[in-house]
Protein backbone atom coordinates (compact mmCIF):
# COMPACT_ATOMS: atom_id res chain seq x y z
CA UNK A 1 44.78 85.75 -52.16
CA UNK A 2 45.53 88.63 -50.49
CA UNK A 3 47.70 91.98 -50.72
CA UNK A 4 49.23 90.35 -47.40
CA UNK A 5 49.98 86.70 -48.93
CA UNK A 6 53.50 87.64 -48.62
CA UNK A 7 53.12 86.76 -45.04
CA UNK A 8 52.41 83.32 -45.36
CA UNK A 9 56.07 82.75 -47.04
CA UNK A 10 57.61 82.45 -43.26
CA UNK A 11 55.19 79.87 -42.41
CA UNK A 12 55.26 77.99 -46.29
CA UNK A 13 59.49 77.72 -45.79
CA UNK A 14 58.97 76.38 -42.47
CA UNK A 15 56.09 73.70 -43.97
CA UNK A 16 58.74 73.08 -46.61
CA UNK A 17 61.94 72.22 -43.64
CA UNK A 18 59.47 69.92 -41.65
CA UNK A 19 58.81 67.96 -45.26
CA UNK A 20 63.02 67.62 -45.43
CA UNK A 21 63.36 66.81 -41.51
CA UNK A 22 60.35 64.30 -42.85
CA UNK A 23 62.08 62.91 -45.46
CA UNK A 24 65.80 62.78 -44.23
CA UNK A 25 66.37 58.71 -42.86
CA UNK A 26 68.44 60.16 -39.41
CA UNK A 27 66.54 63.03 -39.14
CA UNK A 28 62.83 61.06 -39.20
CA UNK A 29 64.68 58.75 -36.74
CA UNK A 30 65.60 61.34 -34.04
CA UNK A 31 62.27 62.48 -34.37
CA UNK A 32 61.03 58.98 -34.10
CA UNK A 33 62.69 57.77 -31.08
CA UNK A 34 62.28 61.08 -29.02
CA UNK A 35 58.99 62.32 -27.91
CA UNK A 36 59.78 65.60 -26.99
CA UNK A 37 60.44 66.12 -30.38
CA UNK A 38 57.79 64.60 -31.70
CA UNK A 39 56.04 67.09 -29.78
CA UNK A 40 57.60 70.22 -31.06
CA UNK A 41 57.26 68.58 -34.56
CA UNK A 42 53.93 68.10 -34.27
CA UNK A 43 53.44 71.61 -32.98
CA UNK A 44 54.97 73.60 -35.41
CA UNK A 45 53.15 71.85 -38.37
CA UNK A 46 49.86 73.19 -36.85
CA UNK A 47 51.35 76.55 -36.44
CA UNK A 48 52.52 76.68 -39.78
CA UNK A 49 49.48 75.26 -41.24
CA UNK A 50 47.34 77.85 -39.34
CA UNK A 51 49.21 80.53 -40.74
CA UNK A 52 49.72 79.52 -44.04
CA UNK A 53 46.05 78.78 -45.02
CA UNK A 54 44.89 81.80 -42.89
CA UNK A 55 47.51 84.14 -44.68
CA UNK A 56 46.67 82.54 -48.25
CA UNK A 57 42.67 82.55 -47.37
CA UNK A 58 42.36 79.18 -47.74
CA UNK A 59 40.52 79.29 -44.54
CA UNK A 60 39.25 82.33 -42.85
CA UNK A 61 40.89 83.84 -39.66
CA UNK A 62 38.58 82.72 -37.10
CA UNK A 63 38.27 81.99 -33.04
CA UNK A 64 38.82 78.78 -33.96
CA UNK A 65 42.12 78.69 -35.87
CA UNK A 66 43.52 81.19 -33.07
CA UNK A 67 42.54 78.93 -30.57
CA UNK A 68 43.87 75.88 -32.18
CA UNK A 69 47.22 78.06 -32.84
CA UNK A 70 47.47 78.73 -29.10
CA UNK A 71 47.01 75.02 -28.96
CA UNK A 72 49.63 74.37 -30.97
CA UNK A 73 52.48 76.76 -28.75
CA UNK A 74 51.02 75.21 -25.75
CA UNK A 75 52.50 71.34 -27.37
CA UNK A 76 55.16 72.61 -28.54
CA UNK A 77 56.69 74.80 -25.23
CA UNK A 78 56.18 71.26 -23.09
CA UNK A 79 58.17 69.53 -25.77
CA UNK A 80 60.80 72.06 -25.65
CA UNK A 81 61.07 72.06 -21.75
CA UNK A 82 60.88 68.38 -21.89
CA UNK A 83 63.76 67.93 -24.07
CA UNK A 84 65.28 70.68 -21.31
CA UNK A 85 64.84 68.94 -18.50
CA UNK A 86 66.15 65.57 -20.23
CA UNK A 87 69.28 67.54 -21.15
CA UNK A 88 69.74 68.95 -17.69
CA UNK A 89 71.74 66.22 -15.85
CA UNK A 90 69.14 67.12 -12.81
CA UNK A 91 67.18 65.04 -10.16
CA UNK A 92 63.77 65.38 -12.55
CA UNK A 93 65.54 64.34 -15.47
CA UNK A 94 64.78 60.99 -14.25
CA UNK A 95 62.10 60.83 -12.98
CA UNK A 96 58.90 60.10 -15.06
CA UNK A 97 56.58 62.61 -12.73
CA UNK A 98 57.63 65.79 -14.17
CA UNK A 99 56.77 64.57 -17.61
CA UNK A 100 53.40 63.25 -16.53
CA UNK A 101 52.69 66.49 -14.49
CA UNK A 102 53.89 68.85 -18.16
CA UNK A 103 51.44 66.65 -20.19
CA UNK A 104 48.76 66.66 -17.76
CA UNK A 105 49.07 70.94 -17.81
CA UNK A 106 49.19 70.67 -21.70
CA UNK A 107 45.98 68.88 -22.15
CA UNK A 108 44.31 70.80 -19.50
CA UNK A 109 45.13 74.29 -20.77
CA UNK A 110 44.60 72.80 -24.37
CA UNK A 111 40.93 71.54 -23.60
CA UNK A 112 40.45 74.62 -21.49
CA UNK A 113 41.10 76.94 -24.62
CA UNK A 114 39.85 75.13 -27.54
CA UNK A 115 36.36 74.59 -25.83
CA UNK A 116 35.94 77.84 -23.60
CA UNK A 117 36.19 81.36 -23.75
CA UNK A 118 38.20 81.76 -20.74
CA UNK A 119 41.24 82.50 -22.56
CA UNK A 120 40.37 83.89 -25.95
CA UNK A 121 37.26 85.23 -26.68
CA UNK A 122 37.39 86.23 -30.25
CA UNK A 123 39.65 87.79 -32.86
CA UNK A 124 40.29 91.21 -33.89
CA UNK A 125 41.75 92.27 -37.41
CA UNK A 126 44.57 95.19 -36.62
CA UNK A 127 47.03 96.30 -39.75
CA UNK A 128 48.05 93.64 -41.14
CA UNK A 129 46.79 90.51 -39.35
CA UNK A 130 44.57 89.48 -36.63
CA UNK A 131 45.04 89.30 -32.86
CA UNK A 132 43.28 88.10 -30.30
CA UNK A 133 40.51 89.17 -27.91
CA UNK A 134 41.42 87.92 -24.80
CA UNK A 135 38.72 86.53 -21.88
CA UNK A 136 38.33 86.57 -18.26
CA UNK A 137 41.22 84.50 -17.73
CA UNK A 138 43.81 85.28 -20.43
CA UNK A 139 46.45 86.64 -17.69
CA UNK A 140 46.93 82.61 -17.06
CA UNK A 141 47.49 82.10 -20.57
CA UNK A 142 50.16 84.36 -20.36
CA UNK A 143 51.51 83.34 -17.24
CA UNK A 144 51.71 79.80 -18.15
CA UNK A 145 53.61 80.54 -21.79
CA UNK A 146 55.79 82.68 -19.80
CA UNK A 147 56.48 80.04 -17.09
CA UNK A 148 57.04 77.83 -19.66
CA UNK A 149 59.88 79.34 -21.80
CA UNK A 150 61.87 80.79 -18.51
CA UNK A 151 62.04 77.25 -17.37
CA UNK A 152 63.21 76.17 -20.43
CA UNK A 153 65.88 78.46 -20.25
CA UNK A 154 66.90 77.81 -16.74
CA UNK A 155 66.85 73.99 -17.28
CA UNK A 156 69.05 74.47 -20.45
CA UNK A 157 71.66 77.03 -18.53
CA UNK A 158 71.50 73.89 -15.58
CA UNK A 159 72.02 71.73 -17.91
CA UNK A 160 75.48 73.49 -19.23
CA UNK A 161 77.07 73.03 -16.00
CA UNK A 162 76.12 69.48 -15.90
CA UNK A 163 79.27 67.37 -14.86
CA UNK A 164 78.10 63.89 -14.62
CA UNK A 165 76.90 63.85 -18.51
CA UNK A 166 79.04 65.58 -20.99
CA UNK A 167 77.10 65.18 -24.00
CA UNK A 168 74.03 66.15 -22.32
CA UNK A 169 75.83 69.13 -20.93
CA UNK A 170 76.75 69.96 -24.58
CA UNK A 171 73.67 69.21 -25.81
CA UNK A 172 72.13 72.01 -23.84
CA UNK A 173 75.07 74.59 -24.65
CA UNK A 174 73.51 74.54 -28.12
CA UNK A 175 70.48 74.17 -27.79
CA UNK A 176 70.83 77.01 -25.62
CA UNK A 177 72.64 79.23 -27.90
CA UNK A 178 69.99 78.61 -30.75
CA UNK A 179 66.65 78.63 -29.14
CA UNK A 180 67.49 82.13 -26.61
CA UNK A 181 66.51 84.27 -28.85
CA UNK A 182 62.88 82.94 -29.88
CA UNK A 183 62.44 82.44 -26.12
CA UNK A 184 63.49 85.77 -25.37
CA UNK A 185 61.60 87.43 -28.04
CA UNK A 186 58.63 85.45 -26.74
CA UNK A 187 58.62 86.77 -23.56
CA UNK A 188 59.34 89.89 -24.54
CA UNK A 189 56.01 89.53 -27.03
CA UNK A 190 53.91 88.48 -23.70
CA UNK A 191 54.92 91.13 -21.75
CA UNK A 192 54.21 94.05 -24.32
CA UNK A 193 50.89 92.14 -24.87
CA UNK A 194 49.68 92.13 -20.74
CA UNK A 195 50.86 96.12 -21.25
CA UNK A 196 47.86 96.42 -23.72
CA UNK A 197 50.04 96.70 -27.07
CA UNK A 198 48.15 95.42 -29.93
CA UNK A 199 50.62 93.06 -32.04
CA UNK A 200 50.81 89.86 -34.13
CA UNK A 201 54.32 88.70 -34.39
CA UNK A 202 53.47 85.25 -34.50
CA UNK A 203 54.81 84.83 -38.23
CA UNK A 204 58.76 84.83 -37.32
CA UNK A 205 57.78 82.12 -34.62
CA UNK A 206 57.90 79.45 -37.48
CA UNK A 207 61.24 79.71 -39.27
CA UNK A 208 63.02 80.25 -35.72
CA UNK A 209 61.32 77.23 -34.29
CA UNK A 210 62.13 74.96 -37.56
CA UNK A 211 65.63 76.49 -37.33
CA UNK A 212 65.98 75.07 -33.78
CA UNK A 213 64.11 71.81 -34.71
CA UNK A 214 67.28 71.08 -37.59
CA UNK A 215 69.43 71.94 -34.67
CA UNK A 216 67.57 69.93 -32.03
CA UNK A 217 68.01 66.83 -34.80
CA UNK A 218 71.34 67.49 -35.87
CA UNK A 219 72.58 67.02 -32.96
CA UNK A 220 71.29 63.94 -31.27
CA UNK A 221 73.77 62.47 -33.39
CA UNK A 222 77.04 62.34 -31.03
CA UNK A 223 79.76 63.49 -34.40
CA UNK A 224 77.34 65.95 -35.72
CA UNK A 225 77.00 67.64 -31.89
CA UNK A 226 80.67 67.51 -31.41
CA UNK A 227 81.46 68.97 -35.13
CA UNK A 228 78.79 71.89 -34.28
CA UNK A 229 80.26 72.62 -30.85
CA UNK A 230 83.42 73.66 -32.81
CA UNK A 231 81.44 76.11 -34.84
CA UNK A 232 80.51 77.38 -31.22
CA UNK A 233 82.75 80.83 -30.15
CA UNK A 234 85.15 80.66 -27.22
CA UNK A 235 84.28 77.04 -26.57
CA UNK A 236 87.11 74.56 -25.51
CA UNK A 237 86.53 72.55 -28.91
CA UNK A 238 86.68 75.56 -30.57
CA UNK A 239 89.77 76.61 -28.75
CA UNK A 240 91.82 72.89 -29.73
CA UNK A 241 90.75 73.55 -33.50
CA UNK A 242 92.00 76.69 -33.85
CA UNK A 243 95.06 75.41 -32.25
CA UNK A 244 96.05 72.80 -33.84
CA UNK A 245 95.06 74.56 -37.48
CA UNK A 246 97.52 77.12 -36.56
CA UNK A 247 100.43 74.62 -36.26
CA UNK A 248 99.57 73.07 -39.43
CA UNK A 249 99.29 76.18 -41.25
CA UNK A 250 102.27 77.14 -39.16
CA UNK A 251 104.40 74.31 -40.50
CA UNK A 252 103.03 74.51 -44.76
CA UNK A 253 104.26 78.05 -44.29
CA UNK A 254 107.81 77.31 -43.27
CA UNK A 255 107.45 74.16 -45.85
CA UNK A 256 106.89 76.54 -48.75
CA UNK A 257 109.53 79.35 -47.54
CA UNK A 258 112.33 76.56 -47.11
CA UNK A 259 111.47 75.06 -50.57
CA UNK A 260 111.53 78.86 -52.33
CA UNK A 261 115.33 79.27 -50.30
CA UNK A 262 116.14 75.78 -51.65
CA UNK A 263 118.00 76.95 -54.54
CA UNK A 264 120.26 80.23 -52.94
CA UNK A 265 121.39 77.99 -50.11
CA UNK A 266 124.57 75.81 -49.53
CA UNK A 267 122.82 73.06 -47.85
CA UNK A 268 122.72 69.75 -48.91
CA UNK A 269 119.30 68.15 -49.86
CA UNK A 270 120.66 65.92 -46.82
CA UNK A 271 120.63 68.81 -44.16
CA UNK A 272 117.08 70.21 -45.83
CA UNK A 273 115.46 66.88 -45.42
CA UNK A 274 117.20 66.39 -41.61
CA UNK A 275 115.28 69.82 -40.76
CA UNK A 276 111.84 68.95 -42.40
CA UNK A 277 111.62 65.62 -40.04
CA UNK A 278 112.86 67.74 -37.14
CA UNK A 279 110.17 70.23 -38.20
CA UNK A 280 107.63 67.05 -38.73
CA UNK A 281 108.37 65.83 -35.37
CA UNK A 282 107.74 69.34 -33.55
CA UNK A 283 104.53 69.64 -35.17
CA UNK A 284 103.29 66.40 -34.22
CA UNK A 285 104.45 66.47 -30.71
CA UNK A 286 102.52 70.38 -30.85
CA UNK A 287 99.68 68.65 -31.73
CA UNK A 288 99.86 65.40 -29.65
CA UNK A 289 100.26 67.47 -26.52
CA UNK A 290 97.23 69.10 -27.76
CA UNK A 291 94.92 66.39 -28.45
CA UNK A 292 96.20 65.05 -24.66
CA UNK A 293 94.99 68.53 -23.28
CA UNK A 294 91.45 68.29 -24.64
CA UNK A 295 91.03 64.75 -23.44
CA UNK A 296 92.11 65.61 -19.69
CA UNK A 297 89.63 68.93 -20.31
CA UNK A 298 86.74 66.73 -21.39
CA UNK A 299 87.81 63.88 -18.75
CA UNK A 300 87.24 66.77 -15.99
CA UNK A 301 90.86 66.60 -14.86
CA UNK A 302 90.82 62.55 -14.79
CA UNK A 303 94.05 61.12 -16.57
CA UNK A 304 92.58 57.56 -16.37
CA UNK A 305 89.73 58.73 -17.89
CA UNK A 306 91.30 60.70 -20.63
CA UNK A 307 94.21 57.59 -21.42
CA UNK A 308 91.21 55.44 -21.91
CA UNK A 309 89.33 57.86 -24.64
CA UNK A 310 92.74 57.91 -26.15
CA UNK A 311 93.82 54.31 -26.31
CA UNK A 312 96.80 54.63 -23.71
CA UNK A 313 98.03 54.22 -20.25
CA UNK A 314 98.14 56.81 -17.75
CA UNK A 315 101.70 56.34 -17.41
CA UNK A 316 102.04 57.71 -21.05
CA UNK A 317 99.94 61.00 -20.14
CA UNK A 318 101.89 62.11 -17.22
CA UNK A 319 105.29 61.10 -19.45
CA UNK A 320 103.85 63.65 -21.95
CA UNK A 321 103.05 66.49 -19.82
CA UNK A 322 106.25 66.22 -18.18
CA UNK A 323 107.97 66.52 -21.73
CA UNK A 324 105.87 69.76 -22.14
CA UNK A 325 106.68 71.31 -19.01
CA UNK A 326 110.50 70.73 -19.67
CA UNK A 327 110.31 71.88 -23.07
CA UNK A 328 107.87 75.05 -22.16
C-alpha cells in the first residue's frame, strides 16, 4: 500500500455497484439482453480493476495495464454510442452496418494498441499517478475517443427529438442528461492533453460511468423510465405532477380549514357535506382534464391516439375539452 491508496476508493465503489447491478434479477437482465451494455459493463470492470490493483499495488503501473485501460475506454465508448444510435429513432438505428463498422474500429484500434507502440509508448509517473507516453500516432487515439463521445452526444440530442418512438425519445433525454457531463469532461481531458498538459484524471471516470450504467439499467424498464422522467426539471411529466399535486394539496387545505370553521358556523352538516362533493367533483374534473392533456401531449396532438391510452372514445375527449374551454 501506498500513501496514494486513497485513490483506488473511486474505482473499489464502482467494483462494488457493478457486483449490485450483478446481483440485482432486472438489472442482470437488462444487461443480459442488451449488448451495448454488456459492452460498457464489461468495460468499466477492466477500468476499475486496472485502477484498483494499480492504486493498491497489487500490480505495478506498467505499459501494459495503461494499454489494456485504453482498451477498456475504447469498449466501452462503442457501447455507449451503440446504445445512442439504438435510442436515436434514425435511419442507422436499424440497420446492422453501423454496428458491424463500430466493432470492427474497436477491435482494430484495440489490437493496434495492446500490441504496438503506435499509440502509447510507455508510462510516466507525475504527482500522484502515472500518465502516459504517447507514440508516433497517439493524435489518432485522441481523435478517435473524441469522435467517439461527440457522436454520442449528437445521436442522444437526435434521439430527443425523435417523434416516431416516444420511449426511445425519452430514453435518450436521460441518458442525455446523465452521461453530458463525463462526456464533456472527457473531451475537455483530450483536448488539454493534445495541448501538452500532463494529467491523470482517469479516477472520476469510474463512479460517473457506473452512475450512468444504474441509469442506463433503470431505465430499460418502461415504469422506472417514466417515474425518472418526472424527477427530470421542466419536462412535460414533470409539469402534469406538479399539477395535479397542487390540486390535491389544494383541496386537503380547504378540507382542513372548512373542518376547523365547522364549529363557528350556522351551516348544517347537510350544506358542509353538499360543498365537500361539489369541492370533490372540481378536483377530479381538475385533474381528469389534466390526465386528458398529457395523453394528447404524449399522443403528439392525436385524440384517437390519446382515447385509446386512456380507455375511451374520441368522442369523450373532445366532450371534455369543450367543458374546459366553457368553464376556463
Amino acid at each position: 500500500m501506498t500513501e496514494n491508496t486513497w485513490l483506488a476508493l473511486p474505482s473499489l465503489t464502482s467494483l462494488l455497484i457493478l457486483l449490485w447491478l450483478f446481483l440485482k434479477k432486472d438489472k442482470r437482465l437488462a444487461i443480459k439482453t442488451n449488448w451495448p451494455i454488456q459492452m460498457l459493463f464489461s468495460a468499466l470492470f477492466g477500468i476499475s480493476l486496472i485502477e484498483f490493483a494499480t492504486y493498491t499495488q497489487l500490480i505495478s503501473a506498467s505499459i501494459l495495464s495503461m494499454k489494456l485501460f485504453y482498451a477498456s475506454c475504447f469498449i466501452g465508448l462503442t457501447g455507449l454510442l451503440s446504445q445512442a444510435v439504438k435510442n436515436s429513432g434514425s435511419k442507422l438505428s436499424g440497420s446492422s452496418l453501423l454496428p458491424g463498422v463500430l466493432l470492427s474500429l474497436c477491435i482494430l484500434t484495440t489490437a493496434t494498441m495492446v500490441f504496438t507502440d503506435a499509440y502509447v509508448t510507455g508510462i510516466e509517473k507525475i504527482s500522484y499517478s502515472y500518465t502516459r507516453v504517447p507514440g508516433e500516432y497517439y493524435v489518432l487515439i485522441q481523435l478517435y475517443l473524441f469522435s467517439l463521445c461527440f457522436a454520442t452526444l449528437a445521436f442522444l440530442v437526435s434521439g430527443t427529438v425523435n417523434t416516431s418512438d416516444r420511449l426511445s425519445s425519452a430514453k435518450s433525454r436521460v441518458l442525455l442528461i446523465s452521461i453530458s457531463p463525463i462526456l464533456l469532461f472527457g473531451m475537455g481531458l483530450i483536448l488539454l492533453m493534445q495541448a501538452g498538459i500532463k494529467i491523470n484524471a482517469s479516477m472520476a471516470f469510474p463512479l460517473f460511468i457506473s452512475y450512468f450504467l444504474v441509469m442506463l439499467t433503470h431505465i430499460e424498464k418502461e415504469e422506472s423510465l417514466l417515474s425518472m422522467l418526472m424527477k427530470i426539471p421542466f419536462s412535460k411529466e414533470r409539469q402534469s405532477l406538479k399539477q395535479i399535486s397542487a390540486e390535491v394539496k389544494q383541496f386537503i387545505i380547504n378540507a382542513e380549514l372548512a373542518r376547523t370553521e365547522e364549529s363557528g358556523t350556522t351551516k348544517t352538516k347537510e350544506a358542509l357535506r353538499n360543498e365537500a362533493q361539489l369541492s370533490l367533483k372540481s378536483l377530479t374534473g381538475t385533474i381528469e382534464n389534466l390526465i386528458v392533456e398529457h395523453a394528447v401531449h404524449i399522443s403528439q396532438g392525436s385524440q384517437a391516439q390519446a382515447a385509446s391510452l386512456l380507455g375511451i372514445s374520441s368522442s369523450s375527449i373532445c366532450r371534455k375539452k369543450r367543458r374546459k374551454a366553457q368553464a376556463s
